[in-house]
PDB file of N, CA and C in Angstrom:
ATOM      1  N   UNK A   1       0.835  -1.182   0.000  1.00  0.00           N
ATOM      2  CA  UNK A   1       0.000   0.000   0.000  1.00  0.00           C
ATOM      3  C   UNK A   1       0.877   1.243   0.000  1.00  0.00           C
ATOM      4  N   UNK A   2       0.422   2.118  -0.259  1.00  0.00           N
ATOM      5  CA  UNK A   2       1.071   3.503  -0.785  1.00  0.00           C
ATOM      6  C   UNK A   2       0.511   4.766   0.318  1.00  0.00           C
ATOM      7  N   UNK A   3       1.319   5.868   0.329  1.00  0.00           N
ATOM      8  CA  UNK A   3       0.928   6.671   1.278  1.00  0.00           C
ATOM      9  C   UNK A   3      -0.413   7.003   1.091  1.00  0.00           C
ATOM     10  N   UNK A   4      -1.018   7.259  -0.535  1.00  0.00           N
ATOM     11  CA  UNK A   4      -2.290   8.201  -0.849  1.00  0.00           C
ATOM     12  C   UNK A   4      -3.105   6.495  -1.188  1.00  0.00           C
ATOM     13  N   UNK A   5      -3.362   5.401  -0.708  1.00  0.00           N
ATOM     14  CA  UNK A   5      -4.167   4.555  -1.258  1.00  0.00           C
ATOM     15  C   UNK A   5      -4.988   4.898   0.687  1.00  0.00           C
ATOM     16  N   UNK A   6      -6.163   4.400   0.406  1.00  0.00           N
ATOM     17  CA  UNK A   6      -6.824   5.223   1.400  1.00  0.00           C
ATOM     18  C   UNK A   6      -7.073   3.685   2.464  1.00  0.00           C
ATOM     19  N   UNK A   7      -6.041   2.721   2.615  1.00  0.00           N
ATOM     20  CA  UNK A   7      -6.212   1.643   3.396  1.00  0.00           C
ATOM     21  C   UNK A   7      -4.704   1.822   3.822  1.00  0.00           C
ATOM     22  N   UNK A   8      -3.611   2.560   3.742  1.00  0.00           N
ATOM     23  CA  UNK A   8      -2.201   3.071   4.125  1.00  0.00           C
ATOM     24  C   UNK A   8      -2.719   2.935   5.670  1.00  0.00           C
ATOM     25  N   UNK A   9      -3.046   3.699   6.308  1.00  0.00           N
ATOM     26  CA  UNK A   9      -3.393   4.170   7.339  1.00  0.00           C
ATOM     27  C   UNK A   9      -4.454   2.367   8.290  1.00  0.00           C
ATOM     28  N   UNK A  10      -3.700   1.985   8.782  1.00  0.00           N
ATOM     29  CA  UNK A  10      -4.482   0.204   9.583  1.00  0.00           C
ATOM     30  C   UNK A  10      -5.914   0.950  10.225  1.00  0.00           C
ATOM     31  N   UNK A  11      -5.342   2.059  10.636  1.00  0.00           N
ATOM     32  CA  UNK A  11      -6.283   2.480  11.739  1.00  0.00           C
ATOM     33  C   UNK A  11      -8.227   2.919  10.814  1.00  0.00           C
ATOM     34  N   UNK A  12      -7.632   3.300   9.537  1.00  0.00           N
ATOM     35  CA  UNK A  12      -8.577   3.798   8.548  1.00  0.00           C
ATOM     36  C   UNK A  12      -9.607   2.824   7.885  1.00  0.00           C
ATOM     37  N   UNK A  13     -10.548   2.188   7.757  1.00  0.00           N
ATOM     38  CA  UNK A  13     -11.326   1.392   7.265  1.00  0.00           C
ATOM     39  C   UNK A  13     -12.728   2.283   6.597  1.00  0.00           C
ATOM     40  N   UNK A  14     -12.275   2.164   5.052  1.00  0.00           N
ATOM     41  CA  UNK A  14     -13.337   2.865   4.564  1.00  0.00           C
ATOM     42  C   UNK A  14     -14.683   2.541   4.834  1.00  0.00           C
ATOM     43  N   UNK A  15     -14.943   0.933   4.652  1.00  0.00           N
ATOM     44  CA  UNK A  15     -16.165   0.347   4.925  1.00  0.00           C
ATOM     45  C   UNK A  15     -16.538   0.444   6.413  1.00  0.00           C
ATOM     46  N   UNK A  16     -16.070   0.928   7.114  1.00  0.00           N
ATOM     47  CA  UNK A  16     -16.290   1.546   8.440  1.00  0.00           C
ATOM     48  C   UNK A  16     -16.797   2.705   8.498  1.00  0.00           C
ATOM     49  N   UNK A  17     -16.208   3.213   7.854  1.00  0.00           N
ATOM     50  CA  UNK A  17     -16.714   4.865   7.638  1.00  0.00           C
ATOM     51  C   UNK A  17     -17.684   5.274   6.955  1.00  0.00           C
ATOM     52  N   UNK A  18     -17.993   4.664   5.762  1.00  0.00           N
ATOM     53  CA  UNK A  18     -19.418   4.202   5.445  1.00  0.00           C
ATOM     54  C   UNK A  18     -20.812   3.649   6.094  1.00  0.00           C
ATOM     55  N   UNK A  19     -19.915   2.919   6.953  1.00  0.00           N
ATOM     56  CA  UNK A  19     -21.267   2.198   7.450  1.00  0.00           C
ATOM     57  C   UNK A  19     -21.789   3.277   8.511  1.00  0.00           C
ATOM     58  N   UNK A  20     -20.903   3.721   9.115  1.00  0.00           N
ATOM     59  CA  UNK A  20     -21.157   4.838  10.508  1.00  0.00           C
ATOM     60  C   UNK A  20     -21.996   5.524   9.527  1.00  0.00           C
ATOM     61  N   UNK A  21     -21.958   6.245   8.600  1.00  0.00           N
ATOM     62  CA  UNK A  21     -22.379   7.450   7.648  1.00  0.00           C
ATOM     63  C   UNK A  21     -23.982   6.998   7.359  1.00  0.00           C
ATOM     64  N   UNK A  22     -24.210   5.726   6.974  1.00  0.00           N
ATOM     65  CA  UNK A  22     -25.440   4.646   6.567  1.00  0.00           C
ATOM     66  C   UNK A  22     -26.042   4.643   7.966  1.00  0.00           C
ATOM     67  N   UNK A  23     -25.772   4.034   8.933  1.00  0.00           N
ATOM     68  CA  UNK A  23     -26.518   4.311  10.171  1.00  0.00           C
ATOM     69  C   UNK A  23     -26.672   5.453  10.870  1.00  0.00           C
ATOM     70  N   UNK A  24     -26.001   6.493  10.593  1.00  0.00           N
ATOM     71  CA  UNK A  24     -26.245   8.167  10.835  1.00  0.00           C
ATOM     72  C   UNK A  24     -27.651   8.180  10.295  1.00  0.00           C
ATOM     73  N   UNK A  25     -27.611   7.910   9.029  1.00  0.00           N
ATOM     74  CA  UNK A  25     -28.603   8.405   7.930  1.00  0.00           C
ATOM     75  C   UNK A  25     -30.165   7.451   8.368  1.00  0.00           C
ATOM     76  N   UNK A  26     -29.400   6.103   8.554  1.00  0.00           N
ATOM     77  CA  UNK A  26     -30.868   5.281   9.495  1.00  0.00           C
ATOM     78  C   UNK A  26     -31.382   6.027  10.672  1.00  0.00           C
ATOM     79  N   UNK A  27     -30.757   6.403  11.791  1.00  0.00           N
ATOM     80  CA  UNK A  27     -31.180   6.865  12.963  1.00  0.00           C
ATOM     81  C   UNK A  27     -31.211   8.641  12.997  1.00  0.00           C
ATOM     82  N   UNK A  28     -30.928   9.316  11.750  1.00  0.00           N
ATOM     83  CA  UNK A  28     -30.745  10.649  11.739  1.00  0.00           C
ATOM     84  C   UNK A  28     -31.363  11.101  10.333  1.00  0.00           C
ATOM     85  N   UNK A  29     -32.551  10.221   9.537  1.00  0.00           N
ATOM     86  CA  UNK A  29     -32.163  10.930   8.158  1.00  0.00           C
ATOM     87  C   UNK A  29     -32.625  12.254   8.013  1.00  0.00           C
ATOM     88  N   UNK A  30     -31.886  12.457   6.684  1.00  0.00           N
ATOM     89  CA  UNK A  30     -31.797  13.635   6.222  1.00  0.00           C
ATOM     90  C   UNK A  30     -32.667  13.821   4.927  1.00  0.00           C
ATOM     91  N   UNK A  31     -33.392  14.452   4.394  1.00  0.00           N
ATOM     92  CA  UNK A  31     -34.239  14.871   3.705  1.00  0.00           C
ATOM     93  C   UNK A  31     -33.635  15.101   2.398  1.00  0.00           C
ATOM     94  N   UNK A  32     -33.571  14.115   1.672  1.00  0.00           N
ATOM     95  CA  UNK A  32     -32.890  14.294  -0.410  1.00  0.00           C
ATOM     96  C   UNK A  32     -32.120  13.280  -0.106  1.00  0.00           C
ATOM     97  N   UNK A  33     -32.011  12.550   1.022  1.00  0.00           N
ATOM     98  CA  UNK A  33     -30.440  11.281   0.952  1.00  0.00           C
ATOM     99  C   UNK A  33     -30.778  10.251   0.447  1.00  0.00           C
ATOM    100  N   UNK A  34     -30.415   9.722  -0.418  1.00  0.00           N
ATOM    101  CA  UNK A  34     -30.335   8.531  -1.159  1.00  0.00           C
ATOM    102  C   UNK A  34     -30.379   7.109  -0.022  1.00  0.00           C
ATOM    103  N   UNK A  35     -29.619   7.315   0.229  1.00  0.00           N
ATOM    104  CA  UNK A  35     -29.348   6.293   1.829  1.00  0.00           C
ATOM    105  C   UNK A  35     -30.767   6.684   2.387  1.00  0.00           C
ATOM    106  N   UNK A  36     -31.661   7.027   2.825  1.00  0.00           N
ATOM    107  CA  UNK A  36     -32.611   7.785   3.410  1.00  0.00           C
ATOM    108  C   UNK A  36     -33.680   7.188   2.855  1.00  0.00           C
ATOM    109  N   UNK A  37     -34.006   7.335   1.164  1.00  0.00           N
ATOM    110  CA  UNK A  37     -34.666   6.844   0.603  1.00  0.00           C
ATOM    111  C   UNK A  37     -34.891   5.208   0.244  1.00  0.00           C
ATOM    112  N   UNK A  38     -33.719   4.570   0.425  1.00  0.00           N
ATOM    113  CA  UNK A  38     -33.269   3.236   0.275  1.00  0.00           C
ATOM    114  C   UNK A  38     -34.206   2.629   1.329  1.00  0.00           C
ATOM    115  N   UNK A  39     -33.822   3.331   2.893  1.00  0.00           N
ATOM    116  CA  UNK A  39     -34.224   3.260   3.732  1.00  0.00           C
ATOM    117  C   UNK A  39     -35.742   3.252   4.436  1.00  0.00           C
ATOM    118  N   UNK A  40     -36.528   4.021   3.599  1.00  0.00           N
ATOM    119  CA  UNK A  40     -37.339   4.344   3.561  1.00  0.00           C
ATOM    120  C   UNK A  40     -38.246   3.221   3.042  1.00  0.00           C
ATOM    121  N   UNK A  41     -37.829   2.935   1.249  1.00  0.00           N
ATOM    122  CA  UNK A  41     -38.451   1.652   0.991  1.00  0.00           C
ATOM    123  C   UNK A  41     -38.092   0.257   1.246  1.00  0.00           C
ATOM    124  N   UNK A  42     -37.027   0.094   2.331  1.00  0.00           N
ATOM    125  CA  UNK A  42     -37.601  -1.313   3.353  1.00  0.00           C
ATOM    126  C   UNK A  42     -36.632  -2.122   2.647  1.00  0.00           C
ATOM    127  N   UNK A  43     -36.814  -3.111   2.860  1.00  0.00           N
ATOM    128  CA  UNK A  43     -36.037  -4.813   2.040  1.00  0.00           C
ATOM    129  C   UNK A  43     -36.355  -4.260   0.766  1.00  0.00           C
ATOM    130  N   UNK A  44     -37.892  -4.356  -0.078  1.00  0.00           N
ATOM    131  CA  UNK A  44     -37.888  -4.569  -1.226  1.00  0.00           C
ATOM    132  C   UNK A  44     -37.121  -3.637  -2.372  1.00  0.00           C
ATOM    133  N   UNK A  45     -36.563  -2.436  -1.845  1.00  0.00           N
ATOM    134  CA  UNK A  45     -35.932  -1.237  -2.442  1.00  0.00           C
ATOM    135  C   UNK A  45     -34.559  -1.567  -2.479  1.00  0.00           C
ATOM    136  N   UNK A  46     -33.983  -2.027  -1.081  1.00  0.00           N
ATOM    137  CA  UNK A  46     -32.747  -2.544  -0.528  1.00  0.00           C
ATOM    138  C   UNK A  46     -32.402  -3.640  -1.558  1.00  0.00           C
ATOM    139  N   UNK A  47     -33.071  -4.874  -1.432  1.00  0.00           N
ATOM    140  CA  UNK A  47     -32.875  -5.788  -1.940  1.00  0.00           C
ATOM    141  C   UNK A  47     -32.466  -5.937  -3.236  1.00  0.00           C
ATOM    142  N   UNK A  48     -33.395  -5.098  -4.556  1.00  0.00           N
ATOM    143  CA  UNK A  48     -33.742  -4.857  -5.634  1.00  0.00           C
ATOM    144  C   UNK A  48     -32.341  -4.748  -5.705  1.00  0.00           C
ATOM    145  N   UNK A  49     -31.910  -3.405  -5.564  1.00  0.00           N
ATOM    146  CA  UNK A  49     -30.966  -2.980  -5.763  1.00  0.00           C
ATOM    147  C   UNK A  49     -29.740  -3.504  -5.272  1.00  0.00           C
ATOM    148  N   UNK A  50     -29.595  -4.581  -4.491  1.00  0.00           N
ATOM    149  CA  UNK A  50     -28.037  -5.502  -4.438  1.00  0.00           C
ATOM    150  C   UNK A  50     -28.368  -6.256  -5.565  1.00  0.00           C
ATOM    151  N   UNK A  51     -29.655  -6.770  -5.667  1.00  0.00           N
ATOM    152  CA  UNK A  51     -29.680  -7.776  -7.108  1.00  0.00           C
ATOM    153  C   UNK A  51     -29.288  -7.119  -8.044  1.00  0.00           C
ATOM    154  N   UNK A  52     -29.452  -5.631  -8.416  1.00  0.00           N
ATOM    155  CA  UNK A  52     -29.517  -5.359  -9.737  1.00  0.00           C
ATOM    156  C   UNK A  52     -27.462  -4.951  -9.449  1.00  0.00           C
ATOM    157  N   UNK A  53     -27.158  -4.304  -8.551  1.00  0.00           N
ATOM    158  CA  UNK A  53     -25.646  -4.394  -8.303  1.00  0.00           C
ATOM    159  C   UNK A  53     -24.772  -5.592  -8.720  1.00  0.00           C
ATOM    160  N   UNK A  54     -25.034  -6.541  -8.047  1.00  0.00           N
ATOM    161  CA  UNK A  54     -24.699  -7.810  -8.217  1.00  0.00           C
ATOM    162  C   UNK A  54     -24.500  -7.771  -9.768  1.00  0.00           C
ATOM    163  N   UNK A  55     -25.748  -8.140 -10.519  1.00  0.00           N
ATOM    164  CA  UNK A  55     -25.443  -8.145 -12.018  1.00  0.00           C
ATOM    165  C   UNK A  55     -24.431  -7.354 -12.862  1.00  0.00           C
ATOM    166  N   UNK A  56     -24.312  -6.141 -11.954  1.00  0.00           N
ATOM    167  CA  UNK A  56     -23.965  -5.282 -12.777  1.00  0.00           C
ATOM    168  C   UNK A  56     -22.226  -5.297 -12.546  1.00  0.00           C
ATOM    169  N   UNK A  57     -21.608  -6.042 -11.645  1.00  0.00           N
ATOM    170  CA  UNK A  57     -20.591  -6.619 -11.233  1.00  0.00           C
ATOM    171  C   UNK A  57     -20.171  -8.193 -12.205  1.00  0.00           C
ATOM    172  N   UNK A  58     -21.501  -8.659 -12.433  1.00  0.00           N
ATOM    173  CA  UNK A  58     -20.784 -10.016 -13.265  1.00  0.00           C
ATOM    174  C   UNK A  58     -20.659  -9.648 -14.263  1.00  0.00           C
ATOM    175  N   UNK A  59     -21.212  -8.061 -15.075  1.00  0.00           N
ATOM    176  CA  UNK A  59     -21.205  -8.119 -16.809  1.00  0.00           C
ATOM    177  C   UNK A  59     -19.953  -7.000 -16.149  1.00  0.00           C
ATOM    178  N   UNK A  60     -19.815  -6.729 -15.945  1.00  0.00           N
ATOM    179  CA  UNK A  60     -18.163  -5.636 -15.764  1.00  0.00           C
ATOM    180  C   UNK A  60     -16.842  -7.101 -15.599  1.00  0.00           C
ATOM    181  N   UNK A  61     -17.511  -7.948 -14.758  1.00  0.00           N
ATOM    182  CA  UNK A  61     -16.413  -9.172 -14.708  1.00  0.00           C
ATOM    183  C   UNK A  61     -16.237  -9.711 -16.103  1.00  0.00           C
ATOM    184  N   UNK A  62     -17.536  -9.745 -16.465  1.00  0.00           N
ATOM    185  CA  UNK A  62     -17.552 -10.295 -17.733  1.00  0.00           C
ATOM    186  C   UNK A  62     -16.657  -9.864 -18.804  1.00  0.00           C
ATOM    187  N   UNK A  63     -17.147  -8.300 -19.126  1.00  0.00           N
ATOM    188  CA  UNK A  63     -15.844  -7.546 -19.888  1.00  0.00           C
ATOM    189  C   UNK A  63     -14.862  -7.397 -19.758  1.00  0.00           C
ATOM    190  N   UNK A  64     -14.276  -8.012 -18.551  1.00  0.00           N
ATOM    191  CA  UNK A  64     -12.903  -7.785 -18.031  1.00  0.00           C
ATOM    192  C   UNK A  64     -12.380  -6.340 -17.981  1.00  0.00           C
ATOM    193  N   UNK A  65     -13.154  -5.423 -17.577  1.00  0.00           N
ATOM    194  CA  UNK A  65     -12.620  -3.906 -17.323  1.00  0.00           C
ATOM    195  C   UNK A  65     -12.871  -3.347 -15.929  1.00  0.00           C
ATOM    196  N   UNK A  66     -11.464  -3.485 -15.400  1.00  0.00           N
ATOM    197  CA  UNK A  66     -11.201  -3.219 -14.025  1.00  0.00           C
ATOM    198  C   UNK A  66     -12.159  -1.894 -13.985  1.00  0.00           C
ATOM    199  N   UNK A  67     -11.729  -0.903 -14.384  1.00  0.00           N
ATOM    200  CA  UNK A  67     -12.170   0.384 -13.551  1.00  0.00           C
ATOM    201  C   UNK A  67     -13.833  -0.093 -13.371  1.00  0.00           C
ATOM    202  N   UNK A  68     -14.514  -0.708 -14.393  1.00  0.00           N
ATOM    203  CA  UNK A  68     -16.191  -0.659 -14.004  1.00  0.00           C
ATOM    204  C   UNK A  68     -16.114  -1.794 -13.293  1.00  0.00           C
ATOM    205  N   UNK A  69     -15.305  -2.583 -12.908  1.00  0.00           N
ATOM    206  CA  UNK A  69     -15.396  -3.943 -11.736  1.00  0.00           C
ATOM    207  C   UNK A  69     -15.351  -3.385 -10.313  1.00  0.00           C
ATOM    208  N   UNK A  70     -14.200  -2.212 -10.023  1.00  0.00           N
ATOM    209  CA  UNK A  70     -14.115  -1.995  -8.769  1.00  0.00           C
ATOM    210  C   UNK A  70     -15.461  -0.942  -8.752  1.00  0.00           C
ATOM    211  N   UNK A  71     -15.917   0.461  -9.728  1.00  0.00           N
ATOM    212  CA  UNK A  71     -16.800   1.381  -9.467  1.00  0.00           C
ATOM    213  C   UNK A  71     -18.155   0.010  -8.992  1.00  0.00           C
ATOM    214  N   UNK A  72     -18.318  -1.290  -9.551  1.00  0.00           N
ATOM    215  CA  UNK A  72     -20.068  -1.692  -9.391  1.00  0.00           C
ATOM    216  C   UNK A  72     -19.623  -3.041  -8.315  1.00  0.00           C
ATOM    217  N   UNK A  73     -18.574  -3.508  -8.091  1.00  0.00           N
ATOM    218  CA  UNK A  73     -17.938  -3.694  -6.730  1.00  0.00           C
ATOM    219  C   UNK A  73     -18.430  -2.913  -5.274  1.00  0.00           C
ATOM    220  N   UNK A  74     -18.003  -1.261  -6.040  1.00  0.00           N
ATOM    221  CA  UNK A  74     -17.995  -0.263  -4.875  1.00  0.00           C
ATOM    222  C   UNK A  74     -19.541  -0.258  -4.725  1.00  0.00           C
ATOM    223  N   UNK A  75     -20.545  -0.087  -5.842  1.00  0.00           N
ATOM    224  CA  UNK A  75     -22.008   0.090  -5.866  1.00  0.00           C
ATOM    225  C   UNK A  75     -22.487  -1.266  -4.628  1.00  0.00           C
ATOM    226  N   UNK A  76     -22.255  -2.166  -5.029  1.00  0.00           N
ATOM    227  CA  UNK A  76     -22.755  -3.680  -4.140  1.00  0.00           C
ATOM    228  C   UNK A  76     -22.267  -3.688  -2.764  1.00  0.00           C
ATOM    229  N   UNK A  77     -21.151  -2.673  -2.774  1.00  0.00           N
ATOM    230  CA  UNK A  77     -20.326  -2.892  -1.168  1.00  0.00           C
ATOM    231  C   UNK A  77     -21.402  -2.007  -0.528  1.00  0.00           C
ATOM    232  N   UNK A  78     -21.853  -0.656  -1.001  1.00  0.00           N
ATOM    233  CA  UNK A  78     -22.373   0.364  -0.490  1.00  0.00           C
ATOM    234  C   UNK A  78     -24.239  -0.022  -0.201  1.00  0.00           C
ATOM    235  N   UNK A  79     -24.857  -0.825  -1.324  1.00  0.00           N
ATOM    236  CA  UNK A  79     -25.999  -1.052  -0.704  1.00  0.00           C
ATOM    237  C   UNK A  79     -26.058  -2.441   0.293  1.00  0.00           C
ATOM    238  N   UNK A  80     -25.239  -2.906  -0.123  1.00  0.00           N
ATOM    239  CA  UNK A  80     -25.225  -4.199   1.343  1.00  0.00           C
ATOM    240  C   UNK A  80     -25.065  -3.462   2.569  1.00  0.00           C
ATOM    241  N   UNK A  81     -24.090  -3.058   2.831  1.00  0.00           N
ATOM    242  CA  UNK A  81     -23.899  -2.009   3.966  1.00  0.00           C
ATOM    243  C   UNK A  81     -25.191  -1.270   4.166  1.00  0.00           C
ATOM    244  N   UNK A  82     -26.019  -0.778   3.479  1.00  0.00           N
ATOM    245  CA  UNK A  82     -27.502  -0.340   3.755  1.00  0.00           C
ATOM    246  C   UNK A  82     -28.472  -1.752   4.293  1.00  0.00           C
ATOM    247  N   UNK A  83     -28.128  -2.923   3.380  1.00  0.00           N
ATOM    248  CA  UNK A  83     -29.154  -4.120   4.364  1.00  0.00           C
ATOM    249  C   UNK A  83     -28.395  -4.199   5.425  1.00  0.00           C
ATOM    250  N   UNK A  84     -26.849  -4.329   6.006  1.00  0.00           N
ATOM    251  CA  UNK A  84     -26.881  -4.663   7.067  1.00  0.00           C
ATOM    252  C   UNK A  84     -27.277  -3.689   8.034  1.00  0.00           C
ATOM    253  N   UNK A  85     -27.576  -2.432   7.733  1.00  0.00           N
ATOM    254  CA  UNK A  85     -27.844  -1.264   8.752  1.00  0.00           C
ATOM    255  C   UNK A  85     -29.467  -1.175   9.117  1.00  0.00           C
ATOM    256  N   UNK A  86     -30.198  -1.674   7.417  1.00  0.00           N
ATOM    257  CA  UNK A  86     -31.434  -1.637   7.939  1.00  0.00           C
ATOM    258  C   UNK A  86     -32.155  -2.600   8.973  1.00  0.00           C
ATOM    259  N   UNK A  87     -31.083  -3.895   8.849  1.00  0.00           N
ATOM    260  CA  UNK A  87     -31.110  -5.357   9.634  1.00  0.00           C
ATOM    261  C   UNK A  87     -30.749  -5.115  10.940  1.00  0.00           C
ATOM    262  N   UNK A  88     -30.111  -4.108  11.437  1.00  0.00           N
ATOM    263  CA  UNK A  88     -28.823  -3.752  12.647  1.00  0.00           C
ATOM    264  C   UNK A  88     -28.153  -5.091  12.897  1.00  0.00           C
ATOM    265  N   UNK A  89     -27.691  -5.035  11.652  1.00  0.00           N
ATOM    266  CA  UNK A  89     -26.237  -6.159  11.985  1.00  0.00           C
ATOM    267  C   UNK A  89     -24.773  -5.271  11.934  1.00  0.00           C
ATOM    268  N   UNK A  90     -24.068  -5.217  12.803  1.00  0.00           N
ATOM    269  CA  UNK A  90     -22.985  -4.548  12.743  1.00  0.00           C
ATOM    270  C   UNK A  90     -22.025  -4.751  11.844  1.00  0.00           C
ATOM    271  N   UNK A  91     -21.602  -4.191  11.115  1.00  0.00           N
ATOM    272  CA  UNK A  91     -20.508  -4.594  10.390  1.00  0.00           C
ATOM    273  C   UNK A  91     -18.981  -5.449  11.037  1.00  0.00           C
ATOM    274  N   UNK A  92     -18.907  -4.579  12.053  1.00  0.00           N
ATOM    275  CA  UNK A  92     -18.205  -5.376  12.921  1.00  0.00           C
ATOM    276  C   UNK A  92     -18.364  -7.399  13.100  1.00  0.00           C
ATOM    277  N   UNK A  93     -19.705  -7.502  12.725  1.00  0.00           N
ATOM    278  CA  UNK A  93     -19.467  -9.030  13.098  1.00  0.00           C
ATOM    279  C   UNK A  93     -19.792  -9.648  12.041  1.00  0.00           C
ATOM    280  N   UNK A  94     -19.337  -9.158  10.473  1.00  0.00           N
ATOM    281  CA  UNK A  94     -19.168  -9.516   9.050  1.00  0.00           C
ATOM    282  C   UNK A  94     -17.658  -9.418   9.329  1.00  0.00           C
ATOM    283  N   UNK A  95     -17.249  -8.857   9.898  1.00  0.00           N
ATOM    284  CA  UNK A  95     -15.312  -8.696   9.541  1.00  0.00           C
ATOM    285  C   UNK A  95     -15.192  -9.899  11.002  1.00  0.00           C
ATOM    286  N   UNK A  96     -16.066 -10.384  11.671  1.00  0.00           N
ATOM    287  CA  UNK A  96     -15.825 -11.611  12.773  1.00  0.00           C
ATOM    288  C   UNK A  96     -15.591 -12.688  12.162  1.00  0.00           C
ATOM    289  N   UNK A  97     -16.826 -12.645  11.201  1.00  0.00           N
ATOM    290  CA  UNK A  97     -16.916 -14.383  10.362  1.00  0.00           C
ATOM    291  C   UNK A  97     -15.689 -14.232   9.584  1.00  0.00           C
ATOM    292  N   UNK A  98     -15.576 -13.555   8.413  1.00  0.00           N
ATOM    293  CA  UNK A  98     -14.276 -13.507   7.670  1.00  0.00           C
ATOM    294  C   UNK A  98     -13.644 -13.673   8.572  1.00  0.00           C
ATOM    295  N   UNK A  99     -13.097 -13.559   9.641  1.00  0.00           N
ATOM    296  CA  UNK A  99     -11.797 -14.041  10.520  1.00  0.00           C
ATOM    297  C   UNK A  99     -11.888 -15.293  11.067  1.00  0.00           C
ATOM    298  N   UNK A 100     -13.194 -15.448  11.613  1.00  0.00           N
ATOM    299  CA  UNK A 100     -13.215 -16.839  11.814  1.00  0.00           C
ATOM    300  C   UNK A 100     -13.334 -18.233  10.659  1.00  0.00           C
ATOM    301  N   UNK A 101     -12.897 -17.672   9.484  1.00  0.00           N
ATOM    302  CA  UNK A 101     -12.836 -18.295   8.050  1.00  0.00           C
ATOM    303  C   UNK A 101     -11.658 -18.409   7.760  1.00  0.00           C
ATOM    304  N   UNK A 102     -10.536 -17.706   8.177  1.00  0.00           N
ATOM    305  CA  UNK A 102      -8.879 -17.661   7.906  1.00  0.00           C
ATOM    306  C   UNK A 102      -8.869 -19.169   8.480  1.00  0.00           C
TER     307      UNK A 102
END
């Protein structure tokens, strides 16, 4: 890792910082937030939209073009992180299992 790659820093966890931001927005929303609105329409809004993420990750795999693999990567990381917030599952005990998987 490199000084400017934004995982340099151990202490820094983007998907941490996200998720805090996603449960702000659950227990605080804000009025025009996307996160807010997600939120708003429940599982079936939530859901939709990891399915339609998901896909949109296997045809970027498919083409083999990194930059749209990591941007619809980043799309699927960001609404899961909305089911686990609307679920109150901590992210914290998604980074448990992965460890207890090493």
């Amino acid at each position: 890792m490199t000084a400017t790659d934004p995982l340099a820093d151990p202490h820094t966890d983007p998907l941490l910082e996200l998720f805090a931001v996603i449960t702000d927005r659950r227990d605080r929303p804000k009025e025009g937030s996307y996160t807010c609105q997600l939120f708003a329409g429940g599982d079936n809004k939530i859901l939709k939209k990891i399915g339609e993420e998901s896909a949109e990750v296997v045809m970027a795999c498919k083409d083999n073009d990194p930059d749209a693999i990591a941007a619809e990567v980043a799309d699927l990381f960001y609404h899961t992180l909305v089911a686990l917030a609307h679920h109150h599952v901590d992210l914290n005990l998604v980074y448990e299992k992965l460890a207890a998987r090493r």
